[in-house]
N, C-alpha and C. Protein backbone atom coordinates (compact mmCIF):
# COMPACT_ATOMS: atom_id res chain seq x y z
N UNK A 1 73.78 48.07 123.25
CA UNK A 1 73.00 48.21 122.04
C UNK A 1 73.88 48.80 120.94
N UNK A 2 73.73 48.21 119.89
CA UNK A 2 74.46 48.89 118.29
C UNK A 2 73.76 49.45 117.94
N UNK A 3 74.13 50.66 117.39
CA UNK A 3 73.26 51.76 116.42
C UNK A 3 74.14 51.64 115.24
N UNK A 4 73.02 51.20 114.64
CA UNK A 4 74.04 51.69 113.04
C UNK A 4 72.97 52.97 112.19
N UNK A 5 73.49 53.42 111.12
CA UNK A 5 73.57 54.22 110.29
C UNK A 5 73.53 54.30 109.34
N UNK A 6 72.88 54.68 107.86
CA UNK A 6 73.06 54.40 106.66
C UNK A 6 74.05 56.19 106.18
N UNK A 7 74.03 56.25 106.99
CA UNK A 7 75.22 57.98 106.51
C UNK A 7 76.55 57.33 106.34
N UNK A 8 77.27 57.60 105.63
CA UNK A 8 78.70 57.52 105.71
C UNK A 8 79.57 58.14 106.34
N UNK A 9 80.44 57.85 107.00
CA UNK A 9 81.18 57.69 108.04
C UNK A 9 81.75 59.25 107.89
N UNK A 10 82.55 60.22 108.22
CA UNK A 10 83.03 61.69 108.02
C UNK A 10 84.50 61.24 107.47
N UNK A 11 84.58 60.00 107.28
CA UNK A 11 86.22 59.68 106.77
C UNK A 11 85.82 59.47 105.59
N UNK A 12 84.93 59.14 105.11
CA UNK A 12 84.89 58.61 104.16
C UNK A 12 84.07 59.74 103.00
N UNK A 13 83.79 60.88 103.59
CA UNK A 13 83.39 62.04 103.07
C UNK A 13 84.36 62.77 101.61
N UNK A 14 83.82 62.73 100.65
CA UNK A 14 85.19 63.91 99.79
C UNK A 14 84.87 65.08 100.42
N UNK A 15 86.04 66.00 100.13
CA UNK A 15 86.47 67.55 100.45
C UNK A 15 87.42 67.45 99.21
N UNK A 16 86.69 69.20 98.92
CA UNK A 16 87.60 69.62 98.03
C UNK A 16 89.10 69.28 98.40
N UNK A 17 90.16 69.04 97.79
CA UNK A 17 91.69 69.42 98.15
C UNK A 17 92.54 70.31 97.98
N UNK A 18 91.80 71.15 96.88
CA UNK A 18 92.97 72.46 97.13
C UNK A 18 91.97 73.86 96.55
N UNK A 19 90.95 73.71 95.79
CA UNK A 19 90.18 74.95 95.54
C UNK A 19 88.71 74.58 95.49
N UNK A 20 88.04 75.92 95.23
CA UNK A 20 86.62 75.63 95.23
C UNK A 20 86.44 76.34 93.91
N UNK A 21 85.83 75.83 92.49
CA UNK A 21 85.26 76.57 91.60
C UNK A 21 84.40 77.46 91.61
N UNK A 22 83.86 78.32 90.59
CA UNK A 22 82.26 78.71 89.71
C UNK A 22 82.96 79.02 88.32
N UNK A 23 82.60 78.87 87.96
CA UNK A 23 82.25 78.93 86.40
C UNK A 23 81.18 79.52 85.72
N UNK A 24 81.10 80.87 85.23
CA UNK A 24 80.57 81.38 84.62
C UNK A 24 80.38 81.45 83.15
N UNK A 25 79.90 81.07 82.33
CA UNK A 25 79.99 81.20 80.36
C UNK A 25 79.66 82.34 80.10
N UNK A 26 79.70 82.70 78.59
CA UNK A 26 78.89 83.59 77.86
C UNK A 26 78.65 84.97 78.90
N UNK A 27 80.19 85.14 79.41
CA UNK A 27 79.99 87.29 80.41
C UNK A 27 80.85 88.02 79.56
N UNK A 28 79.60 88.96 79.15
CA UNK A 28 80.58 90.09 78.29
C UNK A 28 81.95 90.88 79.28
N UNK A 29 82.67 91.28 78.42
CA UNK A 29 83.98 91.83 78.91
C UNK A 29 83.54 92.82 80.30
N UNK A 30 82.89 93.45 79.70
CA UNK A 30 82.08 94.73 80.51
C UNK A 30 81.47 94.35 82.14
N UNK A 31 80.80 93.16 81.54
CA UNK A 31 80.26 92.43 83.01
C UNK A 31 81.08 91.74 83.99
N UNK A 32 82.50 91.56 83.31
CA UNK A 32 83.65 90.65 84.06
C UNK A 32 83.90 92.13 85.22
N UNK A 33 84.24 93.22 84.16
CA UNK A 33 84.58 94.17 85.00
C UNK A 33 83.86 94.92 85.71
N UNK A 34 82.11 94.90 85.87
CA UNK A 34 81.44 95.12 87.01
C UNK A 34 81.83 94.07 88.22
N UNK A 35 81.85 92.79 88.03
CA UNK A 35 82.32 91.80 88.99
C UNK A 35 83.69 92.20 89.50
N UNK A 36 84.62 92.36 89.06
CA UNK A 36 85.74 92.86 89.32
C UNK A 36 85.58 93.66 90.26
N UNK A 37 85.16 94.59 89.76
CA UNK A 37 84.63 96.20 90.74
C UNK A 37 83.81 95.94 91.94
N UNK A 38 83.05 95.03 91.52
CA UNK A 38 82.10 94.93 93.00
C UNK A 38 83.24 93.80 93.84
N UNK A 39 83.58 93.04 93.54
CA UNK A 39 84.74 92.48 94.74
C UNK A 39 85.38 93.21 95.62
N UNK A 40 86.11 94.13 94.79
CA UNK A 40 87.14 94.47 95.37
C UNK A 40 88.48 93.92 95.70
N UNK A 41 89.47 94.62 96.32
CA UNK A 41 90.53 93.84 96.29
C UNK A 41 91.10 93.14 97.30
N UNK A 42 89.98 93.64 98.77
CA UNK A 42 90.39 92.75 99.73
C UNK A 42 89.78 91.07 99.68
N UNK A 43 89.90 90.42 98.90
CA UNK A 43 89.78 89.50 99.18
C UNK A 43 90.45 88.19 99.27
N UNK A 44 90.21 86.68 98.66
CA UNK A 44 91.46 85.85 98.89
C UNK A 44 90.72 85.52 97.64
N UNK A 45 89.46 85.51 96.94
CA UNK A 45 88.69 84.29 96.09
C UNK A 45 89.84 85.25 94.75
N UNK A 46 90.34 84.68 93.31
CA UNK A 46 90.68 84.91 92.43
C UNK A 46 90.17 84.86 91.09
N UNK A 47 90.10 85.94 90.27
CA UNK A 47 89.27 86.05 89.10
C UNK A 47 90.09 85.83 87.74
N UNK A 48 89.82 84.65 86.86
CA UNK A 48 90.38 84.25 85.21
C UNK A 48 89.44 84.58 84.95
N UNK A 49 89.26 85.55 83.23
CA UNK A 49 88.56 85.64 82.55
C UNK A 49 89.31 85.22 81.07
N UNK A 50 88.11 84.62 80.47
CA UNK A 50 88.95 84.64 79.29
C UNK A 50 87.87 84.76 77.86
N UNK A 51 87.47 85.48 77.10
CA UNK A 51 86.88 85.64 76.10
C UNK A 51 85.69 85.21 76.55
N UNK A 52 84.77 85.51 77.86
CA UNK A 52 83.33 85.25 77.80
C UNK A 52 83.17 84.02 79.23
N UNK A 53 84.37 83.55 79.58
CA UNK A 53 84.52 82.74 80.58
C UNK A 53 85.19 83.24 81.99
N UNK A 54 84.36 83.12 82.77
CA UNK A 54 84.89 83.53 84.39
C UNK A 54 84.91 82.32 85.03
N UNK A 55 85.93 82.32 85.79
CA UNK A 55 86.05 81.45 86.65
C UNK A 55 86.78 82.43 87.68
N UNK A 56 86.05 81.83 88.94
CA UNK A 56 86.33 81.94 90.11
C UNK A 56 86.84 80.95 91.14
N UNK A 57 87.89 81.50 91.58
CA UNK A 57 88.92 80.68 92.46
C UNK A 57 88.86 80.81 94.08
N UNK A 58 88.11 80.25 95.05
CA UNK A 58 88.34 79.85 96.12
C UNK A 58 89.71 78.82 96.68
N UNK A 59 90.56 79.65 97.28
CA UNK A 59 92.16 78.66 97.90
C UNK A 59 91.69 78.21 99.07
N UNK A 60 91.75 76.58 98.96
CA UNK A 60 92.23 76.06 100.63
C UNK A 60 93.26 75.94 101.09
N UNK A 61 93.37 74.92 101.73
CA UNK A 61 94.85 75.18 102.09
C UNK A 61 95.67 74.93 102.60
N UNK A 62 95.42 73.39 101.19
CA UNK A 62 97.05 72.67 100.39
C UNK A 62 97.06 73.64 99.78
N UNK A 63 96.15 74.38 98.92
CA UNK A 63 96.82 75.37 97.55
C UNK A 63 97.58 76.62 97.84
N UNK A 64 97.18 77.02 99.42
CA UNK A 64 98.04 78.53 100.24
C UNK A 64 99.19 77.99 100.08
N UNK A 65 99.40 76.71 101.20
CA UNK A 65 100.85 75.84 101.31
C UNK A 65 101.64 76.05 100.01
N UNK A 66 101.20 75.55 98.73
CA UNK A 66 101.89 75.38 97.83
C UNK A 66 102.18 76.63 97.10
N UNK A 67 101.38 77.65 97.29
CA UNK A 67 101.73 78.94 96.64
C UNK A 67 102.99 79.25 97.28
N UNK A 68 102.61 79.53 98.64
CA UNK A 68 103.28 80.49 99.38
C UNK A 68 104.73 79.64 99.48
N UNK A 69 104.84 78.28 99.76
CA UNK A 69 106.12 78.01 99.54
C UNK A 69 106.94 77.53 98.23
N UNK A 70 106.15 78.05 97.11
CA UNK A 70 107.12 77.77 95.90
C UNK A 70 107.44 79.62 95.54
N UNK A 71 106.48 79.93 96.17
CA UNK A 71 106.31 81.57 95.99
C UNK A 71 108.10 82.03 97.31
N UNK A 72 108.52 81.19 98.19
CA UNK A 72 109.62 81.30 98.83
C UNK A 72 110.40 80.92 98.15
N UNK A 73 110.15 79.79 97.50
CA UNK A 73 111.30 78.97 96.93
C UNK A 73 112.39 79.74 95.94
N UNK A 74 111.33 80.63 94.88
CA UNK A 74 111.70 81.06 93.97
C UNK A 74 112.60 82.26 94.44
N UNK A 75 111.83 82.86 95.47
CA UNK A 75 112.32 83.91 96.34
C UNK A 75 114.35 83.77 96.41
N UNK A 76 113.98 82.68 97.46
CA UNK A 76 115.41 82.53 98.01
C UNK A 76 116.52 82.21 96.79
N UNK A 77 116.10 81.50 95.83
CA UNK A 77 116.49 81.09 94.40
C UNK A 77 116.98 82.52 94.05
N UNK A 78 116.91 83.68 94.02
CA UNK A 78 116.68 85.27 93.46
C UNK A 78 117.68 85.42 94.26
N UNK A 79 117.38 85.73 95.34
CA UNK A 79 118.95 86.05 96.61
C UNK A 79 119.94 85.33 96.11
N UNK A 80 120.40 83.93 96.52
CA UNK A 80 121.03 83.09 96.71
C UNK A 80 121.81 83.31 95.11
N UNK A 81 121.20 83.54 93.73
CA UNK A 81 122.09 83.83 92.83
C UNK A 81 122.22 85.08 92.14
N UNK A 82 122.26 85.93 93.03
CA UNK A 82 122.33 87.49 92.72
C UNK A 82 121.07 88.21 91.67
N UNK A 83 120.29 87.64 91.37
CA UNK A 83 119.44 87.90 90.80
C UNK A 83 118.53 89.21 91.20
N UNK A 84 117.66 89.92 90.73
CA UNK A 84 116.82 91.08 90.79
C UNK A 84 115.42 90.27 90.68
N UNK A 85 114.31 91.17 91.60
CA UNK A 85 112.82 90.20 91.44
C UNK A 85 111.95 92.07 91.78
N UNK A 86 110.99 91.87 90.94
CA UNK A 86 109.77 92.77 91.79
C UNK A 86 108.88 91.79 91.83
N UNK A 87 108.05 91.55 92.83
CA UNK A 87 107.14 90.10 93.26
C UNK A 87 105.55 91.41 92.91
N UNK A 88 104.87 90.43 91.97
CA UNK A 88 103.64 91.23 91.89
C UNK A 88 102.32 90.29 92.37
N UNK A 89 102.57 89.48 92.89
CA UNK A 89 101.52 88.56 93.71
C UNK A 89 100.56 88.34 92.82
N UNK A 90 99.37 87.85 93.48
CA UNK A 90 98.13 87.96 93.14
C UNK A 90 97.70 89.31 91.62
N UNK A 91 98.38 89.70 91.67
CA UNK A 91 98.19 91.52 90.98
C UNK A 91 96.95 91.01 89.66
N UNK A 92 95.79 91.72 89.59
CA UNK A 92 95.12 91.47 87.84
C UNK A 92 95.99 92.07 87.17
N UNK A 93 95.98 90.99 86.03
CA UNK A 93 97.00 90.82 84.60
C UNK A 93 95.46 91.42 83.73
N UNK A 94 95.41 92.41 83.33
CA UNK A 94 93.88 92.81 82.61
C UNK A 94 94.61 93.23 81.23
N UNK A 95 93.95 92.52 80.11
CA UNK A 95 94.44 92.91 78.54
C UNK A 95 92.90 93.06 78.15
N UNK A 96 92.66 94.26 77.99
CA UNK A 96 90.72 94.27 76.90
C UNK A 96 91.15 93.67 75.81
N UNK A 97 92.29 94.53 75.34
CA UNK A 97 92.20 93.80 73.98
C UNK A 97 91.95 92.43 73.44
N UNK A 98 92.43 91.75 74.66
CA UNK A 98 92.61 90.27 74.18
C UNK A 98 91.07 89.43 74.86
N UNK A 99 90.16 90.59 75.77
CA UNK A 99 89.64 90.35 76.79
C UNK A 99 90.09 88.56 77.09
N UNK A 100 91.13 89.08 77.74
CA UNK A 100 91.77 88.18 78.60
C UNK A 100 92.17 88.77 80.14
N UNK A 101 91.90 87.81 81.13
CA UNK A 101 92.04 88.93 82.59
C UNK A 101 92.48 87.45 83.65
N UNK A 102 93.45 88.12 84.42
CA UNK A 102 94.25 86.95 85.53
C UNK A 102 94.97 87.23 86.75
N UNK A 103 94.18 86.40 87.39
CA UNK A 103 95.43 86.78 89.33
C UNK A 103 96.13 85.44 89.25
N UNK A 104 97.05 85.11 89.20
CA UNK A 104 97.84 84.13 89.43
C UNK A 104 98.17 83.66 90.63
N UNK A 105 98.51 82.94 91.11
CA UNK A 105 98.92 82.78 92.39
C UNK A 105 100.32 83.42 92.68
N UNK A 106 101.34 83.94 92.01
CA UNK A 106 102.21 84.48 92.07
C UNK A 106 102.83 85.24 90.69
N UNK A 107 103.31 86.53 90.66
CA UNK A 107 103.74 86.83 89.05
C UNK A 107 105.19 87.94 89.70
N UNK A 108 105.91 87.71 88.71
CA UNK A 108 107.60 88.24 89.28
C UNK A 108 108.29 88.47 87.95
N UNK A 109 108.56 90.00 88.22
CA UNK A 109 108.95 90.39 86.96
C UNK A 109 111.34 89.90 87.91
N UNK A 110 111.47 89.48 86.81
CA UNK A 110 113.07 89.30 87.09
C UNK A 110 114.18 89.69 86.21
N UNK A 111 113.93 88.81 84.85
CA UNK A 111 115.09 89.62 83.56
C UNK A 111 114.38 91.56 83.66
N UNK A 112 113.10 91.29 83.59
CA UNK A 112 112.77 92.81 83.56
C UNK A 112 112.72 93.87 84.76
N UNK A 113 113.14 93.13 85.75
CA UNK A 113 112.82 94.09 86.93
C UNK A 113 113.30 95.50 86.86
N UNK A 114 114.23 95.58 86.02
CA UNK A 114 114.86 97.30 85.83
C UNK A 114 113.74 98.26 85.15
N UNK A 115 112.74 97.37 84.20
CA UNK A 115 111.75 98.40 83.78
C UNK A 115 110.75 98.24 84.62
N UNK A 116 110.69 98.14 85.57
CA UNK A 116 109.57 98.15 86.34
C UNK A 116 109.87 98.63 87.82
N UNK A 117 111.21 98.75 88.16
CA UNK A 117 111.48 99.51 89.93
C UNK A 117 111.37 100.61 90.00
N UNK A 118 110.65 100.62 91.37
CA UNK A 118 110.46 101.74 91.71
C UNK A 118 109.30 102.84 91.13
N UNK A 119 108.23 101.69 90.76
CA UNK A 119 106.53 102.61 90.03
C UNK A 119 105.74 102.24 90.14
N UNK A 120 104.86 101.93 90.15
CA UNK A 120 103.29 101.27 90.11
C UNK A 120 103.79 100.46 88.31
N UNK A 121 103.06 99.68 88.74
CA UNK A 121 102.93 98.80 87.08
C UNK A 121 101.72 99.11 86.22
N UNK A 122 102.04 99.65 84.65
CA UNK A 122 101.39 99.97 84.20
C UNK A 122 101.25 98.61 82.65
N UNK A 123 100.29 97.69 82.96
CA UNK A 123 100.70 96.79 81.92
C UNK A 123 99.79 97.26 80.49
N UNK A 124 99.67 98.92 80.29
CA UNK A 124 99.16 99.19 78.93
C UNK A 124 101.06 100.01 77.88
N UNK A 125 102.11 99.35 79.18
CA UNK A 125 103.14 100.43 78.67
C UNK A 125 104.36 99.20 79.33
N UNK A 126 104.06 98.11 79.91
CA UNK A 126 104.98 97.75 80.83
C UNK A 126 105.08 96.73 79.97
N UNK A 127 106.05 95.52 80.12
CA UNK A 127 105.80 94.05 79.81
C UNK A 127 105.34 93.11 80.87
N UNK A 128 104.89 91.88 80.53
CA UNK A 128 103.79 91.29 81.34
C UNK A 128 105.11 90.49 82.41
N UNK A 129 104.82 90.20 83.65
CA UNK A 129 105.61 89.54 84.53
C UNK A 129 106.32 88.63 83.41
N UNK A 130 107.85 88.58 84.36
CA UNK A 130 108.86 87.06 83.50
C UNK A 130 108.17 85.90 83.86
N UNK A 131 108.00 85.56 84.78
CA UNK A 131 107.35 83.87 85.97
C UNK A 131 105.96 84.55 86.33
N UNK A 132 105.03 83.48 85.99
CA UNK A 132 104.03 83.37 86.34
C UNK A 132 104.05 82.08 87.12
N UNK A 133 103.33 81.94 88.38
CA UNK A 133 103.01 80.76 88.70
C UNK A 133 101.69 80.76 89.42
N UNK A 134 100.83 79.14 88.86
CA UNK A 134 99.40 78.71 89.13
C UNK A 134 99.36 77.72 89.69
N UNK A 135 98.74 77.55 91.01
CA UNK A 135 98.74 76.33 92.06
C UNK A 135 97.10 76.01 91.46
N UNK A 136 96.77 74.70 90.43
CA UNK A 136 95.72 74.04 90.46
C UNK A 136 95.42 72.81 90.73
N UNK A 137 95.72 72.38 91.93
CA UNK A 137 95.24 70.65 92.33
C UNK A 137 93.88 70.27 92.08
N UNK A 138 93.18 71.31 91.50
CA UNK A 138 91.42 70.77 91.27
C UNK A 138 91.33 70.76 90.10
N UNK A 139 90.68 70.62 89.23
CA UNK A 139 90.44 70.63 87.94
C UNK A 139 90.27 72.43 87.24
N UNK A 140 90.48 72.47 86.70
CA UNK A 140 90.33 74.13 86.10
C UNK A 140 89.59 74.49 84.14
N UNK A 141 88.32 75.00 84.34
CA UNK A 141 87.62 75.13 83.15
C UNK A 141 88.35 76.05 81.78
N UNK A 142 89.63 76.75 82.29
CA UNK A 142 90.73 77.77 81.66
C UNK A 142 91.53 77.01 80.97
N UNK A 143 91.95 77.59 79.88
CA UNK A 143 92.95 76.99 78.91
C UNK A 143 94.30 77.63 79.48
N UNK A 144 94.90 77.26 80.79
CA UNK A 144 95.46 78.24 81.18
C UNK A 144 97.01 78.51 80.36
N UNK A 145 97.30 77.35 79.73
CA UNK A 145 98.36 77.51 78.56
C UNK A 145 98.04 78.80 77.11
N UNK A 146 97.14 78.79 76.97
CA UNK A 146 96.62 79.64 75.61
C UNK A 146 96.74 80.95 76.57
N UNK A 147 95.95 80.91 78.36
CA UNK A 147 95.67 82.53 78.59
C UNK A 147 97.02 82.99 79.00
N UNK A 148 98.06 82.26 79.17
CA UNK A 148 99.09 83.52 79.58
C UNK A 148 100.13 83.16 78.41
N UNK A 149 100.30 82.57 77.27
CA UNK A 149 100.86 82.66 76.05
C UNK A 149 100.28 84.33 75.36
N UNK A 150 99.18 84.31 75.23
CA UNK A 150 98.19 85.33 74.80
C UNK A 150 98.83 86.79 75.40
N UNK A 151 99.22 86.55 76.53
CA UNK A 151 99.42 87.79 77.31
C UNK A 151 101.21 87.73 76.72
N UNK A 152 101.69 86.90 76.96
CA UNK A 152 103.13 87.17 76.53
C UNK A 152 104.17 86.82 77.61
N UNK A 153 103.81 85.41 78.71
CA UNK A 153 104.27 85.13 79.86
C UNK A 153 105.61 84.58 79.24
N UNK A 154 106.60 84.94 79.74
CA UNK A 154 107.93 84.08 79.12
C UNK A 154 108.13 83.15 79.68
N UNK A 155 107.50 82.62 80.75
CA UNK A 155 107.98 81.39 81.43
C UNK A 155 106.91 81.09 83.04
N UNK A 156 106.08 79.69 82.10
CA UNK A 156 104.53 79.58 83.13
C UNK A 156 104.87 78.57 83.75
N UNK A 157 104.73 78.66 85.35
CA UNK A 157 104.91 77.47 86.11
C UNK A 157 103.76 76.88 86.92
N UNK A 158 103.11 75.92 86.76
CA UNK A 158 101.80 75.43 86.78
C UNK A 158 101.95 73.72 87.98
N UNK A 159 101.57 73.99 89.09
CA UNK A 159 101.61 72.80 90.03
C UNK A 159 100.36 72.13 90.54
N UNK A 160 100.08 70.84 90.50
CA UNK A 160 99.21 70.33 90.71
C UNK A 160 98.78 69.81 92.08
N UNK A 161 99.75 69.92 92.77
CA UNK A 161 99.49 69.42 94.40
C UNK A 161 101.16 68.02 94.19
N UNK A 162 101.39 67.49 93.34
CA UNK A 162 102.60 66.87 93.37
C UNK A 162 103.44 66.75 92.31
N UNK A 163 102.99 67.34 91.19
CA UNK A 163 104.03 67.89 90.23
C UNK A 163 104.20 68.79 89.60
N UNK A 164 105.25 69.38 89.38
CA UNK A 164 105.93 71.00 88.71
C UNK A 164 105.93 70.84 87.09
N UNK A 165 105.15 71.60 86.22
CA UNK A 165 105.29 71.85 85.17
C UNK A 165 105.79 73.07 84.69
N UNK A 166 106.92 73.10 83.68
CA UNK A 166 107.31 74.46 83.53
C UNK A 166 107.32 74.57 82.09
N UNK A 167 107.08 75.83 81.67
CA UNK A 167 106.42 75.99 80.16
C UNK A 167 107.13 77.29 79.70
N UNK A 168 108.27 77.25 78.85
CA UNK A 168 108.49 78.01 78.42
C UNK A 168 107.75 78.85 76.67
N UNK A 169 107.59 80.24 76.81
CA UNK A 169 106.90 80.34 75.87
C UNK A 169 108.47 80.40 74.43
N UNK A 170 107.99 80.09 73.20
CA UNK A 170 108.33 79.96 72.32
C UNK A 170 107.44 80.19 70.70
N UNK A 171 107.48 81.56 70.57
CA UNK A 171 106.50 82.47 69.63
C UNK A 171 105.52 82.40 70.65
N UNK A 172 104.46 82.30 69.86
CA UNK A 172 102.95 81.98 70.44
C UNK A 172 102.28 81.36 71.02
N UNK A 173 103.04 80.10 71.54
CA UNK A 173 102.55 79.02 72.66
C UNK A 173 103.55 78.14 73.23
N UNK A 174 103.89 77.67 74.02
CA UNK A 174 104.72 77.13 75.13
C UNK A 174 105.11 75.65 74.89
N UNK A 175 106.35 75.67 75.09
CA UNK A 175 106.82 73.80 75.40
C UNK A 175 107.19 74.25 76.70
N UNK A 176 106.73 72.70 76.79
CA UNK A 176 107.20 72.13 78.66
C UNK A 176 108.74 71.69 78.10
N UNK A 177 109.21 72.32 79.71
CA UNK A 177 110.81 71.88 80.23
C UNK A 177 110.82 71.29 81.32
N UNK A 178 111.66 70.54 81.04
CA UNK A 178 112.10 69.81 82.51
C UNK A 178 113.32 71.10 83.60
N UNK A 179 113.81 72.27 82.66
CA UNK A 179 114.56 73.03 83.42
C UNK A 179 113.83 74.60 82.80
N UNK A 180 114.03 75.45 84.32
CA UNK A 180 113.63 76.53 84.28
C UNK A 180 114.73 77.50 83.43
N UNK A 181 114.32 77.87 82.34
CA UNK A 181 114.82 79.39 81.92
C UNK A 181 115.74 80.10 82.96
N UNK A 182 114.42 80.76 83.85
CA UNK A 182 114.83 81.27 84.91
C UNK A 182 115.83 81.09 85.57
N UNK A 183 116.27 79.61 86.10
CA UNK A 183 117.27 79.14 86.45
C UNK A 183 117.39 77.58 86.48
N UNK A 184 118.35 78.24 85.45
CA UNK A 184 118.93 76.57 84.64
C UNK A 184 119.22 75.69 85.63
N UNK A 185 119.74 76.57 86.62
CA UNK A 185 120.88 75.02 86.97
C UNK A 185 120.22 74.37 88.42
N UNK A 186 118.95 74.72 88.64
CA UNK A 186 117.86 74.23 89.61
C UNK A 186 117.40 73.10 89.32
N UNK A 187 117.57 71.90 89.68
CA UNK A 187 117.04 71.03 89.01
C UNK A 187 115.17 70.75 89.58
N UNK A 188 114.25 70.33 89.24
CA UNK A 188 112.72 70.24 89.78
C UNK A 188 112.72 69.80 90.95
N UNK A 189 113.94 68.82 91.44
CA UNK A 189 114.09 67.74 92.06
C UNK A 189 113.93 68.09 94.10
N UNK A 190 114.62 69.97 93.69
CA UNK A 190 115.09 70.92 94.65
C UNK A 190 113.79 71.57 95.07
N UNK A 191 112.63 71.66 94.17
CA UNK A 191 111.49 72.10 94.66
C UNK A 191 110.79 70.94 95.49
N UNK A 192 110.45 70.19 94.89
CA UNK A 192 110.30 69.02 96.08
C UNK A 192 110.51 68.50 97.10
N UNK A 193 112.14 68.46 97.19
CA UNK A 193 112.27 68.56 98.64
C UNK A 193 112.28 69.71 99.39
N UNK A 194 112.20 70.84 98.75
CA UNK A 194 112.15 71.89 99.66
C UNK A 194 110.52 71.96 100.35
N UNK A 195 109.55 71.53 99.26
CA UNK A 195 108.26 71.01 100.04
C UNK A 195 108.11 70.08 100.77
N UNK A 196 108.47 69.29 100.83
CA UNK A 196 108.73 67.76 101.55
C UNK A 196 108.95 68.52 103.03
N UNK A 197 110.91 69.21 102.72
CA UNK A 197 111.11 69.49 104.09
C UNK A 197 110.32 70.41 104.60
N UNK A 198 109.38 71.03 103.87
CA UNK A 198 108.81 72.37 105.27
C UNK A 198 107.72 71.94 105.41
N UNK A 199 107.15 70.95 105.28
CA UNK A 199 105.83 70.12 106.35
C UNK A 199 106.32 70.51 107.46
N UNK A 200 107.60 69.56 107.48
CA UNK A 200 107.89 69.36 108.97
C UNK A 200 108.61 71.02 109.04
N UNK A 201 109.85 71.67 108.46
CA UNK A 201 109.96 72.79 109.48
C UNK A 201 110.25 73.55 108.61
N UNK A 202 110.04 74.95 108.03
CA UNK A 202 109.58 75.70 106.54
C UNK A 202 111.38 76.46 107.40
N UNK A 203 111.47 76.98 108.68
CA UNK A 203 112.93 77.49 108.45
C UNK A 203 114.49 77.00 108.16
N UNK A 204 114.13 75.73 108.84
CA UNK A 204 115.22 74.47 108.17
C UNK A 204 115.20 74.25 106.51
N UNK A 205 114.52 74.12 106.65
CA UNK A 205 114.18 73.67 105.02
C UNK A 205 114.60 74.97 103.83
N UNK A 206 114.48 76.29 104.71
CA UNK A 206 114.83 77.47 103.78
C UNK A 206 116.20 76.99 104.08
N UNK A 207 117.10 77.49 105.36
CA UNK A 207 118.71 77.10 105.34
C UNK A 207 118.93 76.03 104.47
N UNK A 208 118.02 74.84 104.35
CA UNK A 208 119.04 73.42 103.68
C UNK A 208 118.93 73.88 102.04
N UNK A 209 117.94 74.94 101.64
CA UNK A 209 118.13 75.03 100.46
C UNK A 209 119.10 76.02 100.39
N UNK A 210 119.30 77.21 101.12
CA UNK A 210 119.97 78.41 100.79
C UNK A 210 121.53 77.78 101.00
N UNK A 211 121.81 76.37 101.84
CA UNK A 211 123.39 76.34 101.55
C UNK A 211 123.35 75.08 100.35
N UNK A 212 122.51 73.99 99.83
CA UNK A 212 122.62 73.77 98.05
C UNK A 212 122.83 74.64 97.15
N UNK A 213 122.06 76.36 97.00
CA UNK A 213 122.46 76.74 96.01
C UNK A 213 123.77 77.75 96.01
N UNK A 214 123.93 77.53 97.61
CA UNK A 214 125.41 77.87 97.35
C UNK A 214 126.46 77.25 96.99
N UNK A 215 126.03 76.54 97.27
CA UNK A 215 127.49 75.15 97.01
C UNK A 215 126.98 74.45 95.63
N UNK A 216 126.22 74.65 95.35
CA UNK A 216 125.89 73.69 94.01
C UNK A 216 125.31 74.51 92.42
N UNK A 217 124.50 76.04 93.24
CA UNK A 217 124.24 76.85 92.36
C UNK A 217 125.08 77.62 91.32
């Protein structure tokens, strides 16, 4: 006997692919930061505010994958050319003034790391991270170019699940580069395969990059 079905098949189901929204309008500053407060900080979900707009960030996880290994990438990039990093993760970027508020998926202070070792970060006295970077493969209700220009990001790196945008700021709002500030002589080409290779094996894939930027960096 055949049974059929008018449900659709579980293959043929959508799933999110890399986050889960909410979207909040019209929340005074004040109310962002009761929400704030009632979270807390153990969690994984991430809070943008921006002039009256919350959005909330649930990571699955293509978007862990892609944090955490461009969040290496950059890493080994820092070693490999003598460079200085304080890694401030996830950390809230909170400006009232601007009521503007942000966890990034990664933020790394580097030209500045000397004003910032060795203290707690105080961003009413500090400058705002050098590299910011935002893993959004879903759609996102944030102007996220205007919110970290606003703050004073010198250099925003923004990935979609298969391509690298990098935005250097310039006065008050950002042009896209095809090469990082940070490091010029990286071409985009090197982040890619360094994702490519760590599907298959994330410690190979660190060695095959750490002897390119020796030999090529």
């Amino acid at each position: 006997m055949v049974v059929t079905s008018s449900s659709p098949s579980i293959k043929n189901r959508a799933y999110p692919s890399g986050e889960q929204r909410v979207i909040f309008n019209h929340l005074a500053w004040k109310d962002y930061l009761a929400i704030l407060s009632a979270v807390g900080d153990t969690r994984s979900a991430r809070l943008t505010y921006d002039q009256g707009r919350l959005e909330i960030t649930m990571p699955l996880e293509s978007h862990e994958f892609a944090s955490e290994l461009i969040g290496l990438f950059i890493r080994i990039l820092v070693e490999e050319l003598n460079l200085k990093i304080r890694s401030v993760g996830s950390t809230t970027l909170s400006y009232p003034q601007l009521e503007k508020s942000a966890e990034p998926d990664k933020g790394f202070y580097i030209q500045n790391q000397p004003l910032v070792a060795g203290r707690s970060l105080d961003l009413t006295q500090d400058p705002p991270p050098d590299l910011v970077l935002e893993v959004d493969i879903t759609h996102t209700d944030i102007d996220k170019l205007s919110l970290y220009a606003a703050m004073g990001i010198s250099e925003f790196w923004r990935f979609d699940g298969e391509r690298l945008c990098i935005y250097i700021l310039q006065g008050e709002s950002y042009d896209q580069s095809e090469v990082s500030a940070t490091f010029p002589t990286i071409p985009k080409a090197k982040l890619y395969q360094f994702l490519a290779d760590s599907r298959q094996d994330e410690v190979e894939a660190s060695r095959r990059l750490r002897q390119w930027v020796r030999e090529n960096g």
